[in-house]
N, C-alpha and C. Protein backbone atom coordinates (compact mmCIF):
# COMPACT_ATOMS: atom_id res chain seq x y z
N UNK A 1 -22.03 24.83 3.08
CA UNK A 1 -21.84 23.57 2.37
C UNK A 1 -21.94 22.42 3.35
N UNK A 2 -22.87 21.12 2.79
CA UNK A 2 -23.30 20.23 3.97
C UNK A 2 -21.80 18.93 3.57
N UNK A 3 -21.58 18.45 4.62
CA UNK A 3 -20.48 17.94 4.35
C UNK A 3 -21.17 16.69 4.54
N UNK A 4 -20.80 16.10 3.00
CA UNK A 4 -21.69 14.78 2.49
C UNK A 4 -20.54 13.55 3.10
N UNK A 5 -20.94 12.12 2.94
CA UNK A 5 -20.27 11.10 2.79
C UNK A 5 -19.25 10.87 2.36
N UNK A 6 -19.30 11.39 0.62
CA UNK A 6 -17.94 11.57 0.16
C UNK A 6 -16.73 12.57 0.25
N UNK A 7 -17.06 13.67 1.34
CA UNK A 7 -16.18 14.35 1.65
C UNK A 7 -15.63 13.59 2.58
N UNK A 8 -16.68 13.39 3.55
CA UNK A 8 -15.37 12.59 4.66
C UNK A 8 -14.84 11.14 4.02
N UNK A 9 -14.96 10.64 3.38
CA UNK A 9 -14.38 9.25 2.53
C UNK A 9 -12.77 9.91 1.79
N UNK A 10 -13.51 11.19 0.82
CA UNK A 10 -12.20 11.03 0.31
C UNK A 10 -11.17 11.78 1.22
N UNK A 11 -11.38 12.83 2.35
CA UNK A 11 -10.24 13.35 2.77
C UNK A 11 -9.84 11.79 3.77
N UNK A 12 -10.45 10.31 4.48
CA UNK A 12 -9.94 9.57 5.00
C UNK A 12 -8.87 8.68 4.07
N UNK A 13 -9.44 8.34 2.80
CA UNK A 13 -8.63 7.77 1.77
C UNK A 13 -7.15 9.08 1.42
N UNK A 14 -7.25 10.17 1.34
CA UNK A 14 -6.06 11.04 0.93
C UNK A 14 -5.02 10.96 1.88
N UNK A 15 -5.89 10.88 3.31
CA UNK A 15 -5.00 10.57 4.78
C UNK A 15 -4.44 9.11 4.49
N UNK A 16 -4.95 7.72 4.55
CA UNK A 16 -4.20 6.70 4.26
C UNK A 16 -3.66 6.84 3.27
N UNK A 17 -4.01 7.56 1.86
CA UNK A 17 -3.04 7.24 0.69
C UNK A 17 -1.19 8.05 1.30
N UNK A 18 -1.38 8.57 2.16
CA UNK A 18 -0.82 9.62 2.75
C UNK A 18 0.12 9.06 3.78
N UNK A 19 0.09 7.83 4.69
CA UNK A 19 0.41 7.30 5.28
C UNK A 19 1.14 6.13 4.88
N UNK A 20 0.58 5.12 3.50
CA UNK A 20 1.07 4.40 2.69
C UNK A 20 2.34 5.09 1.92
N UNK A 21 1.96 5.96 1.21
CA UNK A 21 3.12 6.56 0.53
C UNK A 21 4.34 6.97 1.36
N UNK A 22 4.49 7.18 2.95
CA UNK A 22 5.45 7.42 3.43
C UNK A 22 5.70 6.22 4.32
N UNK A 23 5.29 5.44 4.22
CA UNK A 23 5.43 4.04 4.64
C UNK A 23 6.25 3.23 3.61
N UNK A 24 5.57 3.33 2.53
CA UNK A 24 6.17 2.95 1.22
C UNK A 24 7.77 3.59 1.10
N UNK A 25 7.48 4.63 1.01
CA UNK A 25 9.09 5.45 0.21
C UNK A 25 10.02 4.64 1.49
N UNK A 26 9.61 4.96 3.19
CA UNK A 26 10.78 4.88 4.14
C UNK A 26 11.28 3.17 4.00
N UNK A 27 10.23 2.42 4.05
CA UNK A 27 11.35 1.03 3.56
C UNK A 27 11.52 0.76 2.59
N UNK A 28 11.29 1.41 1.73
CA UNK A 28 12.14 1.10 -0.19
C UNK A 28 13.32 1.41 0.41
N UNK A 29 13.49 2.88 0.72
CA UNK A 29 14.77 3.55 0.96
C UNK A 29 15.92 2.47 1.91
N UNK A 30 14.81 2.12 2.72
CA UNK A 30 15.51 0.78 3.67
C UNK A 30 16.40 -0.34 3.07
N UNK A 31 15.35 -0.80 2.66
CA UNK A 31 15.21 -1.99 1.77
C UNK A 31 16.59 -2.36 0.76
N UNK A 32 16.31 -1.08 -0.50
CA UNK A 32 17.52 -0.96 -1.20
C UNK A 32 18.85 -0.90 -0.94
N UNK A 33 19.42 -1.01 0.87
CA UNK A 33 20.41 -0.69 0.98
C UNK A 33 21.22 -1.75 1.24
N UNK A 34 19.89 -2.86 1.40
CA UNK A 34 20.12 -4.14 1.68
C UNK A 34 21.05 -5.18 0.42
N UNK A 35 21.50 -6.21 0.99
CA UNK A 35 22.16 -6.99 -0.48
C UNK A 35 23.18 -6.48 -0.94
N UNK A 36 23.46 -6.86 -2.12
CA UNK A 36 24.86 -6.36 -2.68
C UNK A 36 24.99 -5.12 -3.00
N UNK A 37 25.93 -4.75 -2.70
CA UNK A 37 26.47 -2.77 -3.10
C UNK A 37 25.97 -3.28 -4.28
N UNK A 38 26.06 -1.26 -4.99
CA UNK A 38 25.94 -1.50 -6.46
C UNK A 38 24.36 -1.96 -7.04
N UNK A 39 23.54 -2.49 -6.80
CA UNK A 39 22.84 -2.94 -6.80
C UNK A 39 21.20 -2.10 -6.59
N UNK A 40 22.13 -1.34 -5.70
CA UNK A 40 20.37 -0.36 -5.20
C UNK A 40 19.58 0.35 -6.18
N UNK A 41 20.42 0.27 -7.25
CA UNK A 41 19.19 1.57 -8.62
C UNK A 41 18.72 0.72 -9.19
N UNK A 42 18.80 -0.74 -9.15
CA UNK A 42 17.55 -1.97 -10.06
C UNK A 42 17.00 -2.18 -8.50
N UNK A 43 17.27 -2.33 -7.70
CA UNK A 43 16.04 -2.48 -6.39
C UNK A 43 15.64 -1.38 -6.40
N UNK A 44 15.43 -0.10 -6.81
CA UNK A 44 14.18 0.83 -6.14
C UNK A 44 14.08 0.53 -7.71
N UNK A 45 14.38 0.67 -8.95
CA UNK A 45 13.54 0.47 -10.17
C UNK A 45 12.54 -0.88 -9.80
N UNK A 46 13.03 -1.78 -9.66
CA UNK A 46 12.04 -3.17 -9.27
C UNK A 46 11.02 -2.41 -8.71
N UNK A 47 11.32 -1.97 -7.03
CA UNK A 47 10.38 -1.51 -6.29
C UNK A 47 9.34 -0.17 -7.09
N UNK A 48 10.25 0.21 -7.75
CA UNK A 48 9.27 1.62 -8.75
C UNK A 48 8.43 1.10 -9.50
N UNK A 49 8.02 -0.12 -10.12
CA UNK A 49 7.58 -1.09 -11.32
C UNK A 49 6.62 -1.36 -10.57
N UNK A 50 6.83 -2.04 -9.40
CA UNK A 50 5.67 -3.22 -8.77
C UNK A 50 4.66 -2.12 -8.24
N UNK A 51 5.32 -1.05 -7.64
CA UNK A 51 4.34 0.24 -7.41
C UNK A 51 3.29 0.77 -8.52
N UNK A 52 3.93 1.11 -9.68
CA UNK A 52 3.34 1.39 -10.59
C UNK A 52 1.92 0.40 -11.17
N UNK A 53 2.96 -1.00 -11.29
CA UNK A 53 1.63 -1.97 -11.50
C UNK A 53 0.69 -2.03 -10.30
N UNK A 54 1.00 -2.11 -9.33
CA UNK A 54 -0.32 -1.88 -8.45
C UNK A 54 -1.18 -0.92 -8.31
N UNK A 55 -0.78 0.20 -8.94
CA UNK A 55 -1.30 2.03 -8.72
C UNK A 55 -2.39 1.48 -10.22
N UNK A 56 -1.88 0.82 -11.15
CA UNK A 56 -2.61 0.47 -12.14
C UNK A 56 -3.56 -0.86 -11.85
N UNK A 57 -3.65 -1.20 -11.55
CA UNK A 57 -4.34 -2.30 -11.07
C UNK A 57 -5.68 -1.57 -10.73
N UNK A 58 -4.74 -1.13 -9.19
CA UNK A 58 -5.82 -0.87 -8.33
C UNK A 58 -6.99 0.26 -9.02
N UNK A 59 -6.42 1.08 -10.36
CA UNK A 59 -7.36 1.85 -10.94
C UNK A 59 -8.61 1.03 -11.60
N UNK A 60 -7.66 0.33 -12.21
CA UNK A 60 -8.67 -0.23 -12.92
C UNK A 60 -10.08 -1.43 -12.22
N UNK A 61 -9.39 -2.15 -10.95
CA UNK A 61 -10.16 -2.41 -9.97
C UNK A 61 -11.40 -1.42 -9.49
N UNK A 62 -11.22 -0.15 -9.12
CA UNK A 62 -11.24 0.54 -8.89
C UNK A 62 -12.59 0.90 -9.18
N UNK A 63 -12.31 1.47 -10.59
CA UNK A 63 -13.03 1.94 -11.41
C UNK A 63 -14.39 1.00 -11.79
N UNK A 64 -14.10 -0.64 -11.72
CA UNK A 64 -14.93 -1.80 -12.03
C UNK A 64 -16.02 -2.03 -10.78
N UNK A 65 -14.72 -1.63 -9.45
CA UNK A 65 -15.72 -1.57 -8.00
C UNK A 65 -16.70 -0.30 -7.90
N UNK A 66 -16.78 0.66 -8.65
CA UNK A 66 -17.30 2.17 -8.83
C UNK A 66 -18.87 1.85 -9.18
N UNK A 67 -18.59 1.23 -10.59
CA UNK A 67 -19.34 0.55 -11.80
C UNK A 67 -20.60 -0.53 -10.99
N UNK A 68 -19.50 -1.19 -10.25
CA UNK A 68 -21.10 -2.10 -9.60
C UNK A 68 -21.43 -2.03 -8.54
N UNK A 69 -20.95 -0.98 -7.64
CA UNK A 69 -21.30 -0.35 -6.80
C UNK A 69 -22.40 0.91 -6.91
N UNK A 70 -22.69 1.13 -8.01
CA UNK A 70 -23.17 2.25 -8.41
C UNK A 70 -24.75 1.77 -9.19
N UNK A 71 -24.24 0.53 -9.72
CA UNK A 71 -25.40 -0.29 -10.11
C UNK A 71 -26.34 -1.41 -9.51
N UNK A 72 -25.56 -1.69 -7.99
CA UNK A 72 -26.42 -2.14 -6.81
C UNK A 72 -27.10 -1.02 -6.14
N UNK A 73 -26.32 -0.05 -5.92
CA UNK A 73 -27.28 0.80 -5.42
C UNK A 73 -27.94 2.24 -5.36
N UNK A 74 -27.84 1.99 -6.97
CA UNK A 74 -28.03 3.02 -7.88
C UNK A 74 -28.32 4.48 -7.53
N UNK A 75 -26.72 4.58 -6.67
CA UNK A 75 -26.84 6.18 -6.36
C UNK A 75 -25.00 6.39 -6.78
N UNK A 76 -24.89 7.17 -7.15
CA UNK A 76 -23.34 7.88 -7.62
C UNK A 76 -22.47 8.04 -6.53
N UNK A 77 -23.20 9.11 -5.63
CA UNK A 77 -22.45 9.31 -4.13
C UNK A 77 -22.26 7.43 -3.15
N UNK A 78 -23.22 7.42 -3.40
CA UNK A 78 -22.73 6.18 -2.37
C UNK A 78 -21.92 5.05 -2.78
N UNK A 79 -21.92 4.91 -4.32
CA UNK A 79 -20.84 3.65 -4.51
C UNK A 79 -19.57 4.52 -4.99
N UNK A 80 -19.68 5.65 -4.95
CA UNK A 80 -17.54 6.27 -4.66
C UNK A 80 -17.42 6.15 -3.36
N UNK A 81 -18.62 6.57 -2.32
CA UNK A 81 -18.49 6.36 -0.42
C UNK A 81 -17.66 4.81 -0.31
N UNK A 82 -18.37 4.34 -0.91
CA UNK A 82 -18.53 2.78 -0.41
C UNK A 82 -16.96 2.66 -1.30
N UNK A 83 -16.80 2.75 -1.99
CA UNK A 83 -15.61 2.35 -2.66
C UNK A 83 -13.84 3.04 -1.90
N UNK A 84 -15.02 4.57 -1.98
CA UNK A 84 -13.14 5.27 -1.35
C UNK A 84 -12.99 4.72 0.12
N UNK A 85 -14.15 4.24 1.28
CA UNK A 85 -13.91 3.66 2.04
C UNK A 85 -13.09 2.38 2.15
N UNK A 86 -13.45 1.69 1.32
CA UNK A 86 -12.83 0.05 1.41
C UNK A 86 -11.16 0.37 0.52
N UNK A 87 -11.19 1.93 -0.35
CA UNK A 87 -9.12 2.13 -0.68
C UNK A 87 -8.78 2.05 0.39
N UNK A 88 -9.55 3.39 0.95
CA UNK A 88 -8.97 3.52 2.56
C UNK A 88 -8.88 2.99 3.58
N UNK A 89 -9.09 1.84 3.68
CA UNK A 89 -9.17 0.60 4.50
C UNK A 89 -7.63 -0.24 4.12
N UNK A 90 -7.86 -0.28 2.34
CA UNK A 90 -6.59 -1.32 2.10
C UNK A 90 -5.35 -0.51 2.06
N UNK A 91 -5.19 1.09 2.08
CA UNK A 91 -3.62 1.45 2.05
C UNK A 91 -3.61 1.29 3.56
N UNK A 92 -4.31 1.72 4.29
CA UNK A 92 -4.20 1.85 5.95
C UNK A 92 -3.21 -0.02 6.28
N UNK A 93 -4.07 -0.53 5.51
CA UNK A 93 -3.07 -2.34 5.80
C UNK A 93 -2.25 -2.24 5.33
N UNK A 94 -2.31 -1.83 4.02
CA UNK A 94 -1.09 -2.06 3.52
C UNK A 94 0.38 -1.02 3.76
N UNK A 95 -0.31 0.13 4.57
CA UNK A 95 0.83 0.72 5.55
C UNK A 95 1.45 -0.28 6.65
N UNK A 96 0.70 -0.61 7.13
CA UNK A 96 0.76 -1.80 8.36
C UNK A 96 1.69 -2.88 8.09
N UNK A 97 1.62 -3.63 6.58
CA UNK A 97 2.12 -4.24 6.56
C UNK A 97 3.64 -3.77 5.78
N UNK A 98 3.48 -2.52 5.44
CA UNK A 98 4.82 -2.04 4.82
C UNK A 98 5.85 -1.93 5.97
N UNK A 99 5.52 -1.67 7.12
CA UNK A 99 5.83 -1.18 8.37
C UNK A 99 6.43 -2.55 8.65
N UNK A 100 5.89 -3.64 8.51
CA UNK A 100 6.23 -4.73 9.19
C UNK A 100 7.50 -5.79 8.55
N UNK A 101 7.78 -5.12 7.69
CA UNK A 101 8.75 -6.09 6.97
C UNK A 101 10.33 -5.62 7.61
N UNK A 102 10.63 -6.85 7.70
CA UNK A 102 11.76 -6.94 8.09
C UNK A 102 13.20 -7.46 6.69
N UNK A 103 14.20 -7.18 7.13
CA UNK A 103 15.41 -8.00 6.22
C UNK A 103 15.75 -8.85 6.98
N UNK A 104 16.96 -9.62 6.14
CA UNK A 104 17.57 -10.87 6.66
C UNK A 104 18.35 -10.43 8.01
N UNK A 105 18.74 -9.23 8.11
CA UNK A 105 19.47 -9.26 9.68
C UNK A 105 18.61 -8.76 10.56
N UNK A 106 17.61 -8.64 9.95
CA UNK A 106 16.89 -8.09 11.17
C UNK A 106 15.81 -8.90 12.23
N UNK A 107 15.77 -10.29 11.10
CA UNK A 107 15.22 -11.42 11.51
C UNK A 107 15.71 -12.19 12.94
N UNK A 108 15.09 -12.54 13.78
CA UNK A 108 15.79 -13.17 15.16
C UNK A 108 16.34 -14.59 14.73
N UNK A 109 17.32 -15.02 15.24
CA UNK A 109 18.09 -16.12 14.58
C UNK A 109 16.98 -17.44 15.42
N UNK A 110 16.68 -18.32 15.03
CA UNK A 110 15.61 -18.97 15.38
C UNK A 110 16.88 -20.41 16.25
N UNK A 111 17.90 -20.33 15.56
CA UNK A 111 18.64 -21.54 16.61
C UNK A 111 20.60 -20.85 16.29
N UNK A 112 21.16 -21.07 17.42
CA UNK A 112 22.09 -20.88 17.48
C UNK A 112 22.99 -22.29 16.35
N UNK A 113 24.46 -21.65 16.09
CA UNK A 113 25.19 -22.09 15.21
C UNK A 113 25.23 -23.61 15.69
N UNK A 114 25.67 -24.18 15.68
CA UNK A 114 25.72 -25.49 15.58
C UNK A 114 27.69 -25.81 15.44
N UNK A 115 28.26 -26.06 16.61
CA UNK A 115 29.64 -25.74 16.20
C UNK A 115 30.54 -27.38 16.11
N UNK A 116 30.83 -28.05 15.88
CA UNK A 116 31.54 -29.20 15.71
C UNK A 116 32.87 -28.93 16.10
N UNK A 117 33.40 -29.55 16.55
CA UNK A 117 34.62 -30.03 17.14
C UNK A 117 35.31 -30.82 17.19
């Protein structure tokens, strides 16, 4: 079996979807612990929602980028190549940037208190 374009596309996209998703879960888990007690089962529901709408989005994006990708260059294999490349491009960032978020204490205090006397 000759190992086409879209093999190596989709096992690189399964690897970032793969990297996102545990990027994702470890600062939800973070995240939620943040703020008021009590509170953490509507922050990972929030966080479960906005996931969902983006998992839907991005299908339907998706599916539209497939469509005219397929009709510029009217081959099947190359506009899923071209497409699962550029998922796999945006979970890989958007691991990156899951990675990068910080909370309020974790932020560097930009000026000391200010004390009056």
């Amino acid at each position: 079996m000759a190992v086409t374009p879209v093999v190596a596309t989709v096992f690189a996209l399964g690897f970032a979807n793969g990297v996102f998703a545990v990027a994702a879960v470890g600062n939800m888990m973070r995240l939620v612990g943040q703020g008021t007690a009590g509170r953490e089962g509507i922050r990972m529901g929030v966080w479960g929602s906005a996931q969902a709408i983006a998992i839907g989005a991005g299908s339907v994006v998706g599916t539209l980028m497939v469509d005219a990708a397929r009709w510029i260059a009217n081959d099947t294999m190359i506009a899923y190549a071209a497409v699962f490349s550029i998922q796999a491009a945006l979970f890989f960032i958007a691991a990156l940037l899951a990675l990068g978020i910080r909370t309020k204490d974790e932020l560097p205090h930009e000026h000391a208190a200010i004390t009056t006397g």
